[in-house]
PDB file of N, CA and C in Angstrom:
ATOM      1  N   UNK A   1      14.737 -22.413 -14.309  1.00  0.00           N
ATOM      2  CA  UNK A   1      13.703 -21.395 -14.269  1.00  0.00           C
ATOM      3  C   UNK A   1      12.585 -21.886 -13.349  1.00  0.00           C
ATOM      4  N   UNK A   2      11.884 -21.183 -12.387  1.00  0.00           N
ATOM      5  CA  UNK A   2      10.450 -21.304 -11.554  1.00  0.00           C
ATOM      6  C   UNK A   2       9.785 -20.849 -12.290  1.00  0.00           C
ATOM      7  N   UNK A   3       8.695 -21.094 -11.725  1.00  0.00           N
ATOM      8  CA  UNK A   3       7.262 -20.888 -12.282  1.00  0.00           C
ATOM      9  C   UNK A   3       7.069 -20.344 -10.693  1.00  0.00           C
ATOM     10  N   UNK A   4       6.094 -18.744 -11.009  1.00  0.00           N
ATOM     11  CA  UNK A   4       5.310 -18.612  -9.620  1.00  0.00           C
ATOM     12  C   UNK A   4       3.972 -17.713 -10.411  1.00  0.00           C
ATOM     13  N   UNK A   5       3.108 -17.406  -9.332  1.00  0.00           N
ATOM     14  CA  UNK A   5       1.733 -17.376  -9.659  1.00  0.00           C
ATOM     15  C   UNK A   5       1.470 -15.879  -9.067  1.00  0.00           C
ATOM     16  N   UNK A   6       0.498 -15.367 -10.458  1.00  0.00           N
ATOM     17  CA  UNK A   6       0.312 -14.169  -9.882  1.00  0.00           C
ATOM     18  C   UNK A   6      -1.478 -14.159  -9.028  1.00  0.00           C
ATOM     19  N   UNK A   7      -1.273 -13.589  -8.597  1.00  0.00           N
ATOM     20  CA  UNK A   7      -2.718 -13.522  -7.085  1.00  0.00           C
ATOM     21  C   UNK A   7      -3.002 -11.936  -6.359  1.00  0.00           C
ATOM     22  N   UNK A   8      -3.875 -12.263  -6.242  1.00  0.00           N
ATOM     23  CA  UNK A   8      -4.766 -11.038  -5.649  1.00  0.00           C
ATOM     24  C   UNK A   8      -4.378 -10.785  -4.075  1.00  0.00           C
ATOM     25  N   UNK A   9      -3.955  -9.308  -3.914  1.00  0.00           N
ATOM     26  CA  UNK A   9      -3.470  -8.817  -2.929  1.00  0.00           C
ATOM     27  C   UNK A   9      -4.412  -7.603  -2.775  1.00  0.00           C
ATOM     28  N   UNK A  10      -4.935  -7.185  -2.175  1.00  0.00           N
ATOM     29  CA  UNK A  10      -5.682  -6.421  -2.126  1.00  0.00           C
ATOM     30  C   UNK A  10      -6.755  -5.628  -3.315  1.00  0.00           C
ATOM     31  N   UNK A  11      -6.188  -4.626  -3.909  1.00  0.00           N
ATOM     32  CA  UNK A  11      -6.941  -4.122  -5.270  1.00  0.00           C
ATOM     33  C   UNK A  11      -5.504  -4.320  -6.145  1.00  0.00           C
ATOM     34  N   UNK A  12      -4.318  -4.960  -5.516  1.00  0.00           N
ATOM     35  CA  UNK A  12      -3.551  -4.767  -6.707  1.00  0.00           C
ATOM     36  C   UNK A  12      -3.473  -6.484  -7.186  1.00  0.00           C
ATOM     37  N   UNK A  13      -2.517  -7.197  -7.829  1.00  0.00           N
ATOM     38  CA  UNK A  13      -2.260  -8.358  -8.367  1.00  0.00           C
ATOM     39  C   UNK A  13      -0.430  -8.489  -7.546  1.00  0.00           C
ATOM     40  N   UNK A  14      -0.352  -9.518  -7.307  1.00  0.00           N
ATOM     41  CA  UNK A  14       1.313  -9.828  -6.141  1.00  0.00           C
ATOM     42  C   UNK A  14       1.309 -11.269  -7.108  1.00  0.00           C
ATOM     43  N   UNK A  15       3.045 -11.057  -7.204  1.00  0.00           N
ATOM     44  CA  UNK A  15       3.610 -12.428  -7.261  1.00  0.00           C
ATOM     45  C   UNK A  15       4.733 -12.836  -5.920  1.00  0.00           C
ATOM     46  N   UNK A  16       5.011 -13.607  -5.600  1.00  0.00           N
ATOM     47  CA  UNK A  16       5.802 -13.749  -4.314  1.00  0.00           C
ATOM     48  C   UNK A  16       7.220 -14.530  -4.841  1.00  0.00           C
ATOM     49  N   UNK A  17       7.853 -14.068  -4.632  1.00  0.00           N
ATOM     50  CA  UNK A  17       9.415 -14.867  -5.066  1.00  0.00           C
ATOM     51  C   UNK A  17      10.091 -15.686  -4.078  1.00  0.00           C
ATOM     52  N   UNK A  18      10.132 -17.028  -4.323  1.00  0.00           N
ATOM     53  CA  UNK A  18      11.039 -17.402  -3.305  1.00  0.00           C
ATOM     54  C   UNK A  18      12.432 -17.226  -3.300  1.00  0.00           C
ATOM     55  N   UNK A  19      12.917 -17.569  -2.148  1.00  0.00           N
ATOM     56  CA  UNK A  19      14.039 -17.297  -1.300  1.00  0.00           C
ATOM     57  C   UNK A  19      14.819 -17.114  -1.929  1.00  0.00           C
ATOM     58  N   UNK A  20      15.157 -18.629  -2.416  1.00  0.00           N
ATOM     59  CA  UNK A  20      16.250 -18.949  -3.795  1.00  0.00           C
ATOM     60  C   UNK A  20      16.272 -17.869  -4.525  1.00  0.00           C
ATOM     61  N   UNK A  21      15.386 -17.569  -5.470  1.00  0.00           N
ATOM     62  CA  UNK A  21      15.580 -16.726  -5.821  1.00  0.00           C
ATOM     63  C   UNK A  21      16.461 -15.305  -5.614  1.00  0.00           C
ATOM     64  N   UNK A  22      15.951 -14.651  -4.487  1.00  0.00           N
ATOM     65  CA  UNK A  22      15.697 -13.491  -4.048  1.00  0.00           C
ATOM     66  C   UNK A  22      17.699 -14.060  -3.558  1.00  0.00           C
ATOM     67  N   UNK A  23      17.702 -14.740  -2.962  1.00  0.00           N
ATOM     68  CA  UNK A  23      19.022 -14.955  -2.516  1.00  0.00           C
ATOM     69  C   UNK A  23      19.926 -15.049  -4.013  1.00  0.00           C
ATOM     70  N   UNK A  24      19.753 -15.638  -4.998  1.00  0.00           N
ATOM     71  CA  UNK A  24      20.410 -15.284  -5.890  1.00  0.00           C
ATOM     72  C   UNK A  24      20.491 -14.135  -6.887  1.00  0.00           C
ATOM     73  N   UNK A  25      19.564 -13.572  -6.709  1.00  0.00           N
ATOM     74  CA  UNK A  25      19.819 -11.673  -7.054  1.00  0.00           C
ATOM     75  C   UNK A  25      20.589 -10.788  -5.951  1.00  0.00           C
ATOM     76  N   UNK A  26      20.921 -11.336  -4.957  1.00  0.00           N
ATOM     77  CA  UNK A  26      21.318 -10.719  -3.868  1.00  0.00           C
ATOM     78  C   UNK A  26      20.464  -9.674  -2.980  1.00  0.00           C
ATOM     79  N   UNK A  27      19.021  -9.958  -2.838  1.00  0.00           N
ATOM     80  CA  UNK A  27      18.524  -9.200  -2.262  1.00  0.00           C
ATOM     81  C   UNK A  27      18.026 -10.139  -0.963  1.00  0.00           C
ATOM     82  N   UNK A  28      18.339  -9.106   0.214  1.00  0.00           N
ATOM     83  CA  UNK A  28      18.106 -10.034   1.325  1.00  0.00           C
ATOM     84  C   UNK A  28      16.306  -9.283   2.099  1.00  0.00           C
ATOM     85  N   UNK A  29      16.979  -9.248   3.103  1.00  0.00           N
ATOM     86  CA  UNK A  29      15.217  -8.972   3.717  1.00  0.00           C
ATOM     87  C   UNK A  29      14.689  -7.390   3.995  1.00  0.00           C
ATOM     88  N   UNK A  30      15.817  -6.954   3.611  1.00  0.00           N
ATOM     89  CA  UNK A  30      15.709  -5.076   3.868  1.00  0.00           C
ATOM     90  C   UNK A  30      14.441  -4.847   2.424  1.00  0.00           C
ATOM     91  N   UNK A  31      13.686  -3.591   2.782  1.00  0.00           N
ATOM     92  CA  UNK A  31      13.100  -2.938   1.527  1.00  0.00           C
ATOM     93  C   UNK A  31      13.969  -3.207  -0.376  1.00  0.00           C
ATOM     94  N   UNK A  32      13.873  -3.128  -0.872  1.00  0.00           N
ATOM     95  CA  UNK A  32      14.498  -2.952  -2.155  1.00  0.00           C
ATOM     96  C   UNK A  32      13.499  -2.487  -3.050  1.00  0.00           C
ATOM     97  N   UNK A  33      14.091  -1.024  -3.703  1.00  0.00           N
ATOM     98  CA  UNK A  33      13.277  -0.259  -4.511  1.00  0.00           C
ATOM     99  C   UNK A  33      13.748  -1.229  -6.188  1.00  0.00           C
ATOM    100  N   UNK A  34      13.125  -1.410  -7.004  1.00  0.00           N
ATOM    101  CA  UNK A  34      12.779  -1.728  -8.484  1.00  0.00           C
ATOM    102  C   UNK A  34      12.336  -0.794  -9.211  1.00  0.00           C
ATOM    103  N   UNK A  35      13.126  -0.767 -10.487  1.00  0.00           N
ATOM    104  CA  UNK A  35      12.596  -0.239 -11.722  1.00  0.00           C
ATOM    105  C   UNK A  35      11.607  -1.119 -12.478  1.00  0.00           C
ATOM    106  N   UNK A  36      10.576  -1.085 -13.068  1.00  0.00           N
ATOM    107  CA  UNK A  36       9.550  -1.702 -13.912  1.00  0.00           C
ATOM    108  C   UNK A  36       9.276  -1.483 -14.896  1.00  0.00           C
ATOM    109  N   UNK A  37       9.797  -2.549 -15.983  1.00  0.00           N
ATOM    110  CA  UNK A  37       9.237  -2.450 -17.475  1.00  0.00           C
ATOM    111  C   UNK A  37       8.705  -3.159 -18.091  1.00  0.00           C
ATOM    112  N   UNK A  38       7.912  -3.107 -18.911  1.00  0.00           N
ATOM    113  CA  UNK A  38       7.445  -4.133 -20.577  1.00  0.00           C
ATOM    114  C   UNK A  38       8.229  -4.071 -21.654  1.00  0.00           C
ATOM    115  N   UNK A  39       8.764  -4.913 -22.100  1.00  0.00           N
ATOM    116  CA  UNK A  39       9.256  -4.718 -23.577  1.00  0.00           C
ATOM    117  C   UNK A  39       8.179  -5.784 -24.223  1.00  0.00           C
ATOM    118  N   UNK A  40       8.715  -5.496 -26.016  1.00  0.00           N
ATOM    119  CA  UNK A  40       7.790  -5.652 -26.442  1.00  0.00           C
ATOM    120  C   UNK A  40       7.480  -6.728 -27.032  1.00  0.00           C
ATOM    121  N   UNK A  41       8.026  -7.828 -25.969  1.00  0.00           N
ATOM    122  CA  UNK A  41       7.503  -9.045 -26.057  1.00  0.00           C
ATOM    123  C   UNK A  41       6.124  -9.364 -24.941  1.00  0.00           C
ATOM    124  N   UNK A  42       5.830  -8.084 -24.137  1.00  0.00           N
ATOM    125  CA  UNK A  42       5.341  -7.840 -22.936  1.00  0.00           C
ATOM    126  C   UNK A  42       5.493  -9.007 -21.902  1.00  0.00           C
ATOM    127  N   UNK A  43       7.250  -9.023 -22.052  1.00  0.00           N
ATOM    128  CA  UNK A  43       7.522  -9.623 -20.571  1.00  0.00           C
ATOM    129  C   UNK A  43       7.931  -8.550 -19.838  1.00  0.00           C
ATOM    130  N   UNK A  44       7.495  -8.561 -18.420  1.00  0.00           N
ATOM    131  CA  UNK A  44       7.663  -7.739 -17.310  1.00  0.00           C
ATOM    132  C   UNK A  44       8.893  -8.044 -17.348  1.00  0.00           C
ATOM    133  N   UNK A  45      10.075  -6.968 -16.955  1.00  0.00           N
ATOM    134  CA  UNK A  45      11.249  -6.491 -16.848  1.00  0.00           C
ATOM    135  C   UNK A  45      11.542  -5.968 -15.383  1.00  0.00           C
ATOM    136  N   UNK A  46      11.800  -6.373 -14.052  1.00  0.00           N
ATOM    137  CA  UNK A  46      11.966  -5.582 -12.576  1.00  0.00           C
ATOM    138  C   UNK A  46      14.268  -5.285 -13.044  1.00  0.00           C
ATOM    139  N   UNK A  47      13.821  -4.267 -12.401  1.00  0.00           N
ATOM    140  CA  UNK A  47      15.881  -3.997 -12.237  1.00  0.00           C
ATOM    141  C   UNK A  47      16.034  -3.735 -11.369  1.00  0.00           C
ATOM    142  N   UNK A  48      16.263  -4.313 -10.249  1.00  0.00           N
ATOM    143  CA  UNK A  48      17.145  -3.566  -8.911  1.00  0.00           C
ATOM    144  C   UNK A  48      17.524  -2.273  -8.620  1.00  0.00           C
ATOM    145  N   UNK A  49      16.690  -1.397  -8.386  1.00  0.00           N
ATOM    146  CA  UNK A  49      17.735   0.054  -7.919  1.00  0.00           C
ATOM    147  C   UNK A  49      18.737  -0.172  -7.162  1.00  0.00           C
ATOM    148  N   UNK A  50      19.789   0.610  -8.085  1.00  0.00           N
ATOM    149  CA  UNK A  50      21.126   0.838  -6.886  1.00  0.00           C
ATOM    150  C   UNK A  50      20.878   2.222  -6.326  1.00  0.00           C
ATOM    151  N   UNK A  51      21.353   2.140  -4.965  1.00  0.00           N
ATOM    152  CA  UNK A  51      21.691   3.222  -3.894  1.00  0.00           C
ATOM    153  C   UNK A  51      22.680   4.063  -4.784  1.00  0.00           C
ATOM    154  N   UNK A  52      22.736   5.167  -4.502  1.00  0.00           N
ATOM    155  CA  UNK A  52      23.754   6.599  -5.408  1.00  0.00           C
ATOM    156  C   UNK A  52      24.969   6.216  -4.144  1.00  0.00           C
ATOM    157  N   UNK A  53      26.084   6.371  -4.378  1.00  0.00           N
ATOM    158  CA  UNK A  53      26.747   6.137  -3.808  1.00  0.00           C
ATOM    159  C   UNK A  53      27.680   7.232  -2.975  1.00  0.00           C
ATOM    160  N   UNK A  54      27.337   8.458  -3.947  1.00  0.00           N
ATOM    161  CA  UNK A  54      27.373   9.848  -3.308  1.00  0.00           C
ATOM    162  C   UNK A  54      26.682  10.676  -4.350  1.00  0.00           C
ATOM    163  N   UNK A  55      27.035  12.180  -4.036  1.00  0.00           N
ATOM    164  CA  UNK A  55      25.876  13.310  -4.714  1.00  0.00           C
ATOM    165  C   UNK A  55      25.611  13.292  -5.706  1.00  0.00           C
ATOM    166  N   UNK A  56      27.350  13.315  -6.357  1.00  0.00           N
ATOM    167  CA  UNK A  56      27.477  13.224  -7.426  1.00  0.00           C
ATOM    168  C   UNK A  56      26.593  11.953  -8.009  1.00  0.00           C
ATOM    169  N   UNK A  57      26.955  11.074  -7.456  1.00  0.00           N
ATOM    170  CA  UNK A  57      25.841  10.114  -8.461  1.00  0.00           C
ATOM    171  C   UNK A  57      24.140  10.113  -8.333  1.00  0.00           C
ATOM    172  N   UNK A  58      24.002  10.516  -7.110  1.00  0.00           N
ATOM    173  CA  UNK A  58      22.187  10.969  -6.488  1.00  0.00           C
ATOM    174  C   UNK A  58      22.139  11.986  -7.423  1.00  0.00           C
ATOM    175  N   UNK A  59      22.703  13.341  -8.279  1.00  0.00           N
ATOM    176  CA  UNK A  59      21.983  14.101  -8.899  1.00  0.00           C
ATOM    177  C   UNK A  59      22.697  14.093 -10.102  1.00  0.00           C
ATOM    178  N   UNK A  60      23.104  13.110 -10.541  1.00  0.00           N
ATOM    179  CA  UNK A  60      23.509  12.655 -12.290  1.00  0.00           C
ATOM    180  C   UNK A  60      22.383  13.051 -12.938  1.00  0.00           C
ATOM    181  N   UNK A  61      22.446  13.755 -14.322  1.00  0.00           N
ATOM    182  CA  UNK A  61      21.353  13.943 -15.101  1.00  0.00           C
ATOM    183  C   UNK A  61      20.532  15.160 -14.745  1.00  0.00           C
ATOM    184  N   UNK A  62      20.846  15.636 -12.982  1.00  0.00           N
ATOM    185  CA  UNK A  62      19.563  16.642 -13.011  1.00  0.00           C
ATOM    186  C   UNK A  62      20.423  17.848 -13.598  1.00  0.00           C
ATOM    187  N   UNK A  63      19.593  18.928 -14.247  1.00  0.00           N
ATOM    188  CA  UNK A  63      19.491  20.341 -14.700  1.00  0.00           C
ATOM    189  C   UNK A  63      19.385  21.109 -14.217  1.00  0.00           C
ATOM    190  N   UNK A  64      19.845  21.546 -13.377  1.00  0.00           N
ATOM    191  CA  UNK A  64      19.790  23.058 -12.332  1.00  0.00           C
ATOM    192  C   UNK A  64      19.321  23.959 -13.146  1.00  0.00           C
ATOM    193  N   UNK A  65      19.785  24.298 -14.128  1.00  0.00           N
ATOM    194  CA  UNK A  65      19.445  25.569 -15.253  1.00  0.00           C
ATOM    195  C   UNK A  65      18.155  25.137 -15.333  1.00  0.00           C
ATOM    196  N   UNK A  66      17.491  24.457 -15.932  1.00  0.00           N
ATOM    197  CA  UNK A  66      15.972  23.720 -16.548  1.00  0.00           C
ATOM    198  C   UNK A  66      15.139  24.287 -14.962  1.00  0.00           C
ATOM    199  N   UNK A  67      15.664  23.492 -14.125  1.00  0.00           N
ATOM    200  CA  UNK A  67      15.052  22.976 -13.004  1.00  0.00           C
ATOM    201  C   UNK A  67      14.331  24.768 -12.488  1.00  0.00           C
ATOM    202  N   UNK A  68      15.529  25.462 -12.314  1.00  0.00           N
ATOM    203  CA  UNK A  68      15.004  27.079 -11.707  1.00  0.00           C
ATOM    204  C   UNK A  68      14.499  28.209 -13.062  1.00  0.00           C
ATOM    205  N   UNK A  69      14.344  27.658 -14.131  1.00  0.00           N
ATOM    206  CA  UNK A  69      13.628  28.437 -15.462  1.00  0.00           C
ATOM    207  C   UNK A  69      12.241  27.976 -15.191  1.00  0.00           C
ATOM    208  N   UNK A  70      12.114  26.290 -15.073  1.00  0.00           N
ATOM    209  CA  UNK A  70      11.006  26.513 -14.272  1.00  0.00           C
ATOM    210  C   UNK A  70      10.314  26.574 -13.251  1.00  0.00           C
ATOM    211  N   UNK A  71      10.770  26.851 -12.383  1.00  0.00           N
ATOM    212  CA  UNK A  71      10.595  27.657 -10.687  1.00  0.00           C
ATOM    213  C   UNK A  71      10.221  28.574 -11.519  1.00  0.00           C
ATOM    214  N   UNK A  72      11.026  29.642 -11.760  1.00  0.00           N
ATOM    215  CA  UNK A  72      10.768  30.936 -12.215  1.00  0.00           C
ATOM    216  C   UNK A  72       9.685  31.097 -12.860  1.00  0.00           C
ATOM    217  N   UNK A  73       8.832  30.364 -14.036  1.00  0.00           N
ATOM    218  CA  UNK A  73       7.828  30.226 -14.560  1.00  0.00           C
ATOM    219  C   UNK A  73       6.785  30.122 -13.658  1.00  0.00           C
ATOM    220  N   UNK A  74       6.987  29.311 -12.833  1.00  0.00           N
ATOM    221  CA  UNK A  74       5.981  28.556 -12.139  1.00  0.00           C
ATOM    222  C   UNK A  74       5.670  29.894 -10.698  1.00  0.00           C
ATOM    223  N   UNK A  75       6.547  30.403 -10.601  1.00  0.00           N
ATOM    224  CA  UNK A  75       6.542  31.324  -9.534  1.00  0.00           C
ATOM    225  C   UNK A  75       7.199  32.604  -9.759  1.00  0.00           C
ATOM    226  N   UNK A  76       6.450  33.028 -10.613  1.00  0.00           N
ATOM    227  CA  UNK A  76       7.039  34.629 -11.639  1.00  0.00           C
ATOM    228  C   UNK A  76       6.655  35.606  -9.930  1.00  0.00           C
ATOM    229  N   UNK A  77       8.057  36.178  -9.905  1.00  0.00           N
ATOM    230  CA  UNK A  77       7.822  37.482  -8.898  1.00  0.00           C
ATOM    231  C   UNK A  77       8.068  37.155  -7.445  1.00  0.00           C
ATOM    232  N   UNK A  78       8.211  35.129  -7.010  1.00  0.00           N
ATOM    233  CA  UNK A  78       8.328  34.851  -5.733  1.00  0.00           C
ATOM    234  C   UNK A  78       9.944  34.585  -5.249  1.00  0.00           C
ATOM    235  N   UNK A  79      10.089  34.934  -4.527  1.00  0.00           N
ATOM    236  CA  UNK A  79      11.861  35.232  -3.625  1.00  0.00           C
ATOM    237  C   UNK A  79      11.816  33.324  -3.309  1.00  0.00           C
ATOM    238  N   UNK A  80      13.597  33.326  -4.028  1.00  0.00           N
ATOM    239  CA  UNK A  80      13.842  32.093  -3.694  1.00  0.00           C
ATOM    240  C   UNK A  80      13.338  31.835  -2.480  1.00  0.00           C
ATOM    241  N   UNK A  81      14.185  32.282  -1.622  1.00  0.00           N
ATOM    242  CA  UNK A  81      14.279  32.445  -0.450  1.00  0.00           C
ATOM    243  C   UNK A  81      12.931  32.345   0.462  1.00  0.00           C
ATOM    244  N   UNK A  82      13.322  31.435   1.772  1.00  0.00           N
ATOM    245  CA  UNK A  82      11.864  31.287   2.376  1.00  0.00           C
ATOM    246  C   UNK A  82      11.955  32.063   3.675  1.00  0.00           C
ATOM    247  N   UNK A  83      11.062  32.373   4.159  1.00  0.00           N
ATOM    248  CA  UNK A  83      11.069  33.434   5.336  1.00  0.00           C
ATOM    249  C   UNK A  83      10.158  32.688   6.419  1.00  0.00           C
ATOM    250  N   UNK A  84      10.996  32.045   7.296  1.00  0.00           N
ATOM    251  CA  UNK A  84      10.453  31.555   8.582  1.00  0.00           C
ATOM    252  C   UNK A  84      10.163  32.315   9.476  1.00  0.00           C
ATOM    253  N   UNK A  85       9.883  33.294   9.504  1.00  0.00           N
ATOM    254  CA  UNK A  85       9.651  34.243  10.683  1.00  0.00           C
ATOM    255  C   UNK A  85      10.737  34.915  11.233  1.00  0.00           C
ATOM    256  N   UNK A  86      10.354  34.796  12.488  1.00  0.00           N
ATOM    257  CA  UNK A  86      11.482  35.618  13.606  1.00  0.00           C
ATOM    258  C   UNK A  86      11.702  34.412  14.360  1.00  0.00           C
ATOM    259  N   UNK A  87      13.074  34.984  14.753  1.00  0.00           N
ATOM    260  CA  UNK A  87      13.620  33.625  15.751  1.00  0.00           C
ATOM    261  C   UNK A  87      13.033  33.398  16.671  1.00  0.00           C
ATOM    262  N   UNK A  88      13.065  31.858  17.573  1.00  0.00           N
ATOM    263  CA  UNK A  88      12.302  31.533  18.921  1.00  0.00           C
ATOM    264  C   UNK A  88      13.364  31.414  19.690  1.00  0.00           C
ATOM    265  N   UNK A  89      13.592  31.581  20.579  1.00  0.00           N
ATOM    266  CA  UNK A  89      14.470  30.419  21.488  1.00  0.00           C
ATOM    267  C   UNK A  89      15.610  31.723  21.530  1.00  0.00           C
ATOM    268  N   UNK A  90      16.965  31.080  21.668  1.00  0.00           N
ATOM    269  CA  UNK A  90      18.100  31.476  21.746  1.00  0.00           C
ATOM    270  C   UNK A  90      19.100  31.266  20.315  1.00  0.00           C
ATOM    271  N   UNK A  91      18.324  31.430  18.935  1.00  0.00           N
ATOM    272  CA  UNK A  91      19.272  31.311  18.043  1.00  0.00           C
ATOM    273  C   UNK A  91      20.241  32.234  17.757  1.00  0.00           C
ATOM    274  N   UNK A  92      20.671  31.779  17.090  1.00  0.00           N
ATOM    275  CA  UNK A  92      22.084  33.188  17.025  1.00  0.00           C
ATOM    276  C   UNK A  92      22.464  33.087  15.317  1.00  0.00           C
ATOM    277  N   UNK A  93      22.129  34.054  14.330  1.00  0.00           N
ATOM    278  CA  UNK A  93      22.235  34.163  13.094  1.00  0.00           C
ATOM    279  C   UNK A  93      23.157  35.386  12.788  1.00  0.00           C
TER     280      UNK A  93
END
């Protein structure tokens, strides 16, 4: 186990992980999004987001039904549908 130190980064608080580390979670030098938790020992908890690997897995869980009941609420009387104008150019519809 390391020990690293938390420090002042602007208005927020940063800890910095070394390499080792970071190389043994398998995260290399690209961005990597994290999930963040406390349990209730209030140790901080980070989880690696995984990438969806297709749609099906990018919209697991969402509710289409839920999702446009409330559209509909939220926009009683407005057309799905968006109306960009009139064509420019040479489109062909």
């Amino acid at each position: 186990m390391r020990t690293v130190n938390l420090k002042q980064w602007g208005n927020s608080m940063a800890v910095r992980l070394p390499k080792s580390v970071l190389t043994q979670a398998g995260i290399g030098n690209s961005p990597t999004v994290f999930d963040i938790s406390v349990n209730n020992d209030k140790e901080i908890i980070l989880r690696k987001k995984k990438k969806p690997k297709n749609l099906k897995e990018l919209f697991k869980g969402f509710d289409y039904k839920k999702y446009w009941a409330e559209w509909n609420q939220e926009h009683s009387g407005e057309p799905k549908e968006i109306n960009w104008g009139e064509s420019v150019g040479r489109e062909k519809f």
